[in-house]
N, C-alpha and C. Protein backbone atom coordinates (compact mmCIF):
# COMPACT_ATOMS: atom_id res chain seq x y z
N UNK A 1 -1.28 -33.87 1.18
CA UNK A 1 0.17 -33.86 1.12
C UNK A 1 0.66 -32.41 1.18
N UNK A 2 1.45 -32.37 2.04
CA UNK A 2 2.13 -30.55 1.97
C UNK A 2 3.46 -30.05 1.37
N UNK A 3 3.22 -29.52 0.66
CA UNK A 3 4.34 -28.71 -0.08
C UNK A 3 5.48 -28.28 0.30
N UNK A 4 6.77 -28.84 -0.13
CA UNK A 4 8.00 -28.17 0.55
C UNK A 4 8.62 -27.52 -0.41
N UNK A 5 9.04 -26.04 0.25
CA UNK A 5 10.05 -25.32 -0.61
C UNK A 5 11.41 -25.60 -0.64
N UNK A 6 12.08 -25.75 -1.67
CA UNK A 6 13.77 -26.13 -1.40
C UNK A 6 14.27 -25.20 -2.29
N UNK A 7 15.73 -24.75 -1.66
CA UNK A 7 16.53 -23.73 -2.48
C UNK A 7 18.27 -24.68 -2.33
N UNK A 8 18.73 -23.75 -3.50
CA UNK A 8 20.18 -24.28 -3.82
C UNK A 8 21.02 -23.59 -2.10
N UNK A 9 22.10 -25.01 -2.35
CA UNK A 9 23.15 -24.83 -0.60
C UNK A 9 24.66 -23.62 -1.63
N UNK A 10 24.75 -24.41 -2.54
CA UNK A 10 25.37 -23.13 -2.98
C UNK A 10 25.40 -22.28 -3.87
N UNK A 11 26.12 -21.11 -4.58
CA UNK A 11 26.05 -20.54 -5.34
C UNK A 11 26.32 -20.83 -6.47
N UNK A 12 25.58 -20.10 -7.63
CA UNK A 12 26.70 -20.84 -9.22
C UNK A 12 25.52 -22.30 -9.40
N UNK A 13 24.26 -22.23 -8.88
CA UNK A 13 23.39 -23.12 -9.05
C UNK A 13 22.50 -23.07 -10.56
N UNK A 14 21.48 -23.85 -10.77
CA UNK A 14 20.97 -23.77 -12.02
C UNK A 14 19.47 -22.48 -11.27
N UNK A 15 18.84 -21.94 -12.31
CA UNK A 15 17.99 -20.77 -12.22
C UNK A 15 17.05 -21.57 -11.38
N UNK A 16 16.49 -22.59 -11.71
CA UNK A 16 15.43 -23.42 -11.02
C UNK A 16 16.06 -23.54 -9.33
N UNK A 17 17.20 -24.03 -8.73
CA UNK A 17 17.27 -24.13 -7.49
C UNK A 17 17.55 -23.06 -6.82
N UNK A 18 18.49 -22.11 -7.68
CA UNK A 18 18.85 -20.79 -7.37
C UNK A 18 17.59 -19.87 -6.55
N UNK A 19 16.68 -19.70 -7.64
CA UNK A 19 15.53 -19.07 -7.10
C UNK A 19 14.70 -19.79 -6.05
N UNK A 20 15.03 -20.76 -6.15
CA UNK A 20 13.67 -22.40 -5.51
C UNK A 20 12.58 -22.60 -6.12
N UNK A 21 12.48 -23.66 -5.20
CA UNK A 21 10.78 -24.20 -6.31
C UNK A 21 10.31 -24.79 -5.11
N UNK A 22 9.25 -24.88 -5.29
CA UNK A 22 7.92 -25.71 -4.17
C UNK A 22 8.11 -27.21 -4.95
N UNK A 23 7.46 -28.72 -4.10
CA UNK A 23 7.27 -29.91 -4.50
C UNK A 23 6.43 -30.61 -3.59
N UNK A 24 5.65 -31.13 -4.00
CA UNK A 24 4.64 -32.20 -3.14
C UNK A 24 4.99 -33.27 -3.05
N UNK A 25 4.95 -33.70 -1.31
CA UNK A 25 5.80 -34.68 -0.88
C UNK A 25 4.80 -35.25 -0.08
N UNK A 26 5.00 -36.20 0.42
CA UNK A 26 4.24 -37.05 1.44
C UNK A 26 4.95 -36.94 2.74
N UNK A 27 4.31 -36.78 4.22
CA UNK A 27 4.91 -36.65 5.31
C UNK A 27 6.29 -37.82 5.61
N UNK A 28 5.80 -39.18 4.32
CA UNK A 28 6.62 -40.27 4.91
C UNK A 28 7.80 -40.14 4.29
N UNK A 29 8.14 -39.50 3.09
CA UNK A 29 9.20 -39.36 1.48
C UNK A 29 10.15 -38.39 2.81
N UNK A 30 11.56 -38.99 2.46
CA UNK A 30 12.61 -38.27 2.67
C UNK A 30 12.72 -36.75 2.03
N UNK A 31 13.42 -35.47 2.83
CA UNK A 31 13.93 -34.58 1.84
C UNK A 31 14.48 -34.91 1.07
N UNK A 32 14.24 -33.58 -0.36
CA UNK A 32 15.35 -34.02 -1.23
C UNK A 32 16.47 -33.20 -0.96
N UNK A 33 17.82 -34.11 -1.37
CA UNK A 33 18.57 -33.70 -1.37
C UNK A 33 19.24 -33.16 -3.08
N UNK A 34 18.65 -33.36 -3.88
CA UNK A 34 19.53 -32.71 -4.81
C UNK A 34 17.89 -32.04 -6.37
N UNK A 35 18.76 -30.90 -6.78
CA UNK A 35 18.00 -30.47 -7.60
C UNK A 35 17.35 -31.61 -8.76
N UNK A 36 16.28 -31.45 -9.02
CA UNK A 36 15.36 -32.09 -9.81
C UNK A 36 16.21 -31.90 -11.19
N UNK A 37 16.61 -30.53 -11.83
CA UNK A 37 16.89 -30.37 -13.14
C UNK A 37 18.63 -30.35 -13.69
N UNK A 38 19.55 -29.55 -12.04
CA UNK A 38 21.05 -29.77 -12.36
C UNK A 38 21.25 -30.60 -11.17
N UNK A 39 20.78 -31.22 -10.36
CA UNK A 39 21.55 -32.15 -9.64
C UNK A 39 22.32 -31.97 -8.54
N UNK A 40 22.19 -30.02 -8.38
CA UNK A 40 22.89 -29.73 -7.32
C UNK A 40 22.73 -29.66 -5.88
N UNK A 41 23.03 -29.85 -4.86
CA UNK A 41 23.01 -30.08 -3.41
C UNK A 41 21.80 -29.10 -3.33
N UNK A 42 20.73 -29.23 -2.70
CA UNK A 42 19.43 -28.15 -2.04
C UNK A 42 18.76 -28.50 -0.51
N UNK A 43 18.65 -27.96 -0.19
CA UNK A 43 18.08 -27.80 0.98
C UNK A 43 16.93 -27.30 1.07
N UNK A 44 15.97 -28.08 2.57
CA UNK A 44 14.45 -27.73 2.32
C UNK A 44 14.34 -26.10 3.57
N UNK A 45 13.48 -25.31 3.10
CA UNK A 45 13.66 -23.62 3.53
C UNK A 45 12.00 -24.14 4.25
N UNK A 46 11.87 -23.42 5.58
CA UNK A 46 11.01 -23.15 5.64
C UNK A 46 10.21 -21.38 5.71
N UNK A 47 9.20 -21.70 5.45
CA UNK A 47 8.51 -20.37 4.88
C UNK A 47 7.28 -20.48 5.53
N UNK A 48 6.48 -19.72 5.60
CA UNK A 48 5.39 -19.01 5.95
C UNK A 48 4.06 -20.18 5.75
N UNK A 49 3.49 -20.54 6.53
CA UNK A 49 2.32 -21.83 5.60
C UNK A 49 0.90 -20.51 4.96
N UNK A 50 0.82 -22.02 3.79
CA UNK A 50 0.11 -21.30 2.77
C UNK A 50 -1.46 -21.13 3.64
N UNK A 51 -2.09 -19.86 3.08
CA UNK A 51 -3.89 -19.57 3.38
C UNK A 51 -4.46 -20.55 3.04
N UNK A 52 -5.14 -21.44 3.56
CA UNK A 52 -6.06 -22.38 3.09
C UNK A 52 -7.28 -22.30 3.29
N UNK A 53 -7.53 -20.80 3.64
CA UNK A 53 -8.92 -20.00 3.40
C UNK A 53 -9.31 -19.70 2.19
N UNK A 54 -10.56 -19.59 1.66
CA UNK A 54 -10.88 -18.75 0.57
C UNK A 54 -11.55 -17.62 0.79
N UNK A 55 -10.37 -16.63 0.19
CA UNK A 55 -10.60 -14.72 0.96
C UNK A 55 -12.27 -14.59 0.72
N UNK A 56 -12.59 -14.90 -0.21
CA UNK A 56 -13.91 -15.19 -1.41
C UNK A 56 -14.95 -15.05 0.03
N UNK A 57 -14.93 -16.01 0.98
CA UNK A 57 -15.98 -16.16 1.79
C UNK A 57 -15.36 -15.86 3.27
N UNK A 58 -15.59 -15.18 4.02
CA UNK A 58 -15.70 -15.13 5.67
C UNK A 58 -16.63 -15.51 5.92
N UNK A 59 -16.58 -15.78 7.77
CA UNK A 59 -17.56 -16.20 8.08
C UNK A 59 -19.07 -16.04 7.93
N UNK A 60 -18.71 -14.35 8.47
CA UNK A 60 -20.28 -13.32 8.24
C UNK A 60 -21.08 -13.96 7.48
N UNK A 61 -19.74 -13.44 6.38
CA UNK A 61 -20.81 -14.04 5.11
C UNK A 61 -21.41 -15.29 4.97
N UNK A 62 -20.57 -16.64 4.81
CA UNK A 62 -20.90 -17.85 5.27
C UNK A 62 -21.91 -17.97 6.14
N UNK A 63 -21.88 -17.66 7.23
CA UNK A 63 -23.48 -17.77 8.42
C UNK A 63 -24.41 -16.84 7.88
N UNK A 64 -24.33 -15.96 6.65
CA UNK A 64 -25.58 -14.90 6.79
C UNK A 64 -26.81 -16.18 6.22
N UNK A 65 -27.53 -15.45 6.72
CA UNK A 65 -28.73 -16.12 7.28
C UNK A 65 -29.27 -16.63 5.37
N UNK A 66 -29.17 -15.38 3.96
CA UNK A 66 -29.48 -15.72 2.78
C UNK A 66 -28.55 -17.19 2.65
N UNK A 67 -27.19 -17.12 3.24
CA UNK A 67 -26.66 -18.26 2.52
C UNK A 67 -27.10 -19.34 3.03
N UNK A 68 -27.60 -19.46 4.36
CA UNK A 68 -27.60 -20.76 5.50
C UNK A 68 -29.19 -21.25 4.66
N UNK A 69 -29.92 -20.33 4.25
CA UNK A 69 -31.38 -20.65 3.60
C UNK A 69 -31.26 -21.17 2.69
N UNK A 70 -30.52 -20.72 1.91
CA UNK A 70 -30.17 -21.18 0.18
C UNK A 70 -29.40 -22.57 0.12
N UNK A 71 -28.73 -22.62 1.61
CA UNK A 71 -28.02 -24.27 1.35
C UNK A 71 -28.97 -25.18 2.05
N UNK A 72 -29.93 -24.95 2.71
CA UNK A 72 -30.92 -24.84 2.73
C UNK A 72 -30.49 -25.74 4.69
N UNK A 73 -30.18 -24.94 5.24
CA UNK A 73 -29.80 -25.45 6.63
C UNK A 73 -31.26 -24.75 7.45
N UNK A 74 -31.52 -25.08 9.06
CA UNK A 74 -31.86 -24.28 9.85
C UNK A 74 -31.56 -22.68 10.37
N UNK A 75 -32.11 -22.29 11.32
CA UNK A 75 -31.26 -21.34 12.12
C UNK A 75 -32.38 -21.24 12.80
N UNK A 76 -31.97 -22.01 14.18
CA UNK A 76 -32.41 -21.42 15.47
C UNK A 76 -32.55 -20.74 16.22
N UNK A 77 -33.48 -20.11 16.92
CA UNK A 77 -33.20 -18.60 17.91
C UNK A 77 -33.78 -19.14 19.00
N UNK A 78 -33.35 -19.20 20.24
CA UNK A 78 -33.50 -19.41 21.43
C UNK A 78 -34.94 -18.35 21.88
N UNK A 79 -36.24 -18.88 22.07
CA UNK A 79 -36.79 -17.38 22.58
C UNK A 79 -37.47 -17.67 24.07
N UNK A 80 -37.18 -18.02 24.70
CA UNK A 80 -37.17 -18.79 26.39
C UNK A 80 -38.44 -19.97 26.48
N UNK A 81 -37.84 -20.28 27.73
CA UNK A 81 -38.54 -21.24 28.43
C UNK A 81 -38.31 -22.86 27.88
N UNK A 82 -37.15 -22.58 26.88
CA UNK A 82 -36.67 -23.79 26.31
C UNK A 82 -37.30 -24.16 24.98
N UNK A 83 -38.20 -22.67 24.16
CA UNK A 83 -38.66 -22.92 22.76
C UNK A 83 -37.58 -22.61 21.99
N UNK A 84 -37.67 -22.48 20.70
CA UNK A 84 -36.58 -22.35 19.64
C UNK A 84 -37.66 -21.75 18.02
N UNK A 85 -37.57 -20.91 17.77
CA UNK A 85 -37.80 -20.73 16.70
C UNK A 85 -36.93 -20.49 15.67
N UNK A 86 -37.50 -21.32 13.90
CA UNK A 86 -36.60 -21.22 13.15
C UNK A 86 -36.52 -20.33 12.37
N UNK A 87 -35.69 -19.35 12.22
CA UNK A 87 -35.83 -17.67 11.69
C UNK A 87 -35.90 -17.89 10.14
N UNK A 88 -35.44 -19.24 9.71
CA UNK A 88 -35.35 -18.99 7.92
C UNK A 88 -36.46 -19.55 7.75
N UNK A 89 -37.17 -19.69 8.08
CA UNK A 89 -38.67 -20.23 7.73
C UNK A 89 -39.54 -19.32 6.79
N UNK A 90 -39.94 -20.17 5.51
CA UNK A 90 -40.82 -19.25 4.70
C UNK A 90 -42.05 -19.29 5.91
C-alpha cells in the first residue's frame, strides 16, 4: 500500500494539516478530503517517492563473492569451450 502526503487547502488550519502528514491508503480508497484531527478541507501533495533501497547494502557489496558464499549461492566463471567453473568452491 503507498503512502499519501496531504496538506491543509487553507490557512488558519490545525498544526497537524498545516504542516501535513503522510497516511496509508490502498490504490482502491478515495482521497481524503478532510483532516483526520480538525476536519478541515486537505488536499493530497505530491512529493518525491520514498528510497526503497537499503543504503546499508549496494550491489558490490551484495554480489561480493564473501556474501554470495555465506548465503551460500554459486558463482560461475565462464572459462571456454563451454566449461564453467565455480569460484566459491571450498
Amino acid at each position: 500500500m503507498p503512502t499519501y502526503r496531504y496538506r491543509a487547502v487553507e490557512a488558519g488550519s490545525c498544526e497537524t494539516c498545516a504542516e501535513g502528514f503522510e497516511t496509508l491508503q490502498r490504490l482502491s480508497e478515495p482521497a481524503l478530503t478532510a483532516c483526520p484531527d480538525c476536519q478541515g478541507a486537505v488536499r493530497r501533495v505530491i512529493g518525491k517517492p520514498q528510497n526503497l533501497v537499503n543504503r546499508r547494502w549496494n550491489t558490490k557489496k551484495m554480489l561480493s563473492d564473501g556474501n554470495l558464499k555465506r548465503l551460500g549461492f554459486k558463482k560461475l566463471v565462464k572459462e571456454g569451450d563451454g566449461k564453467y567453473r565455480d569460484v566459491l568452491a571450498d
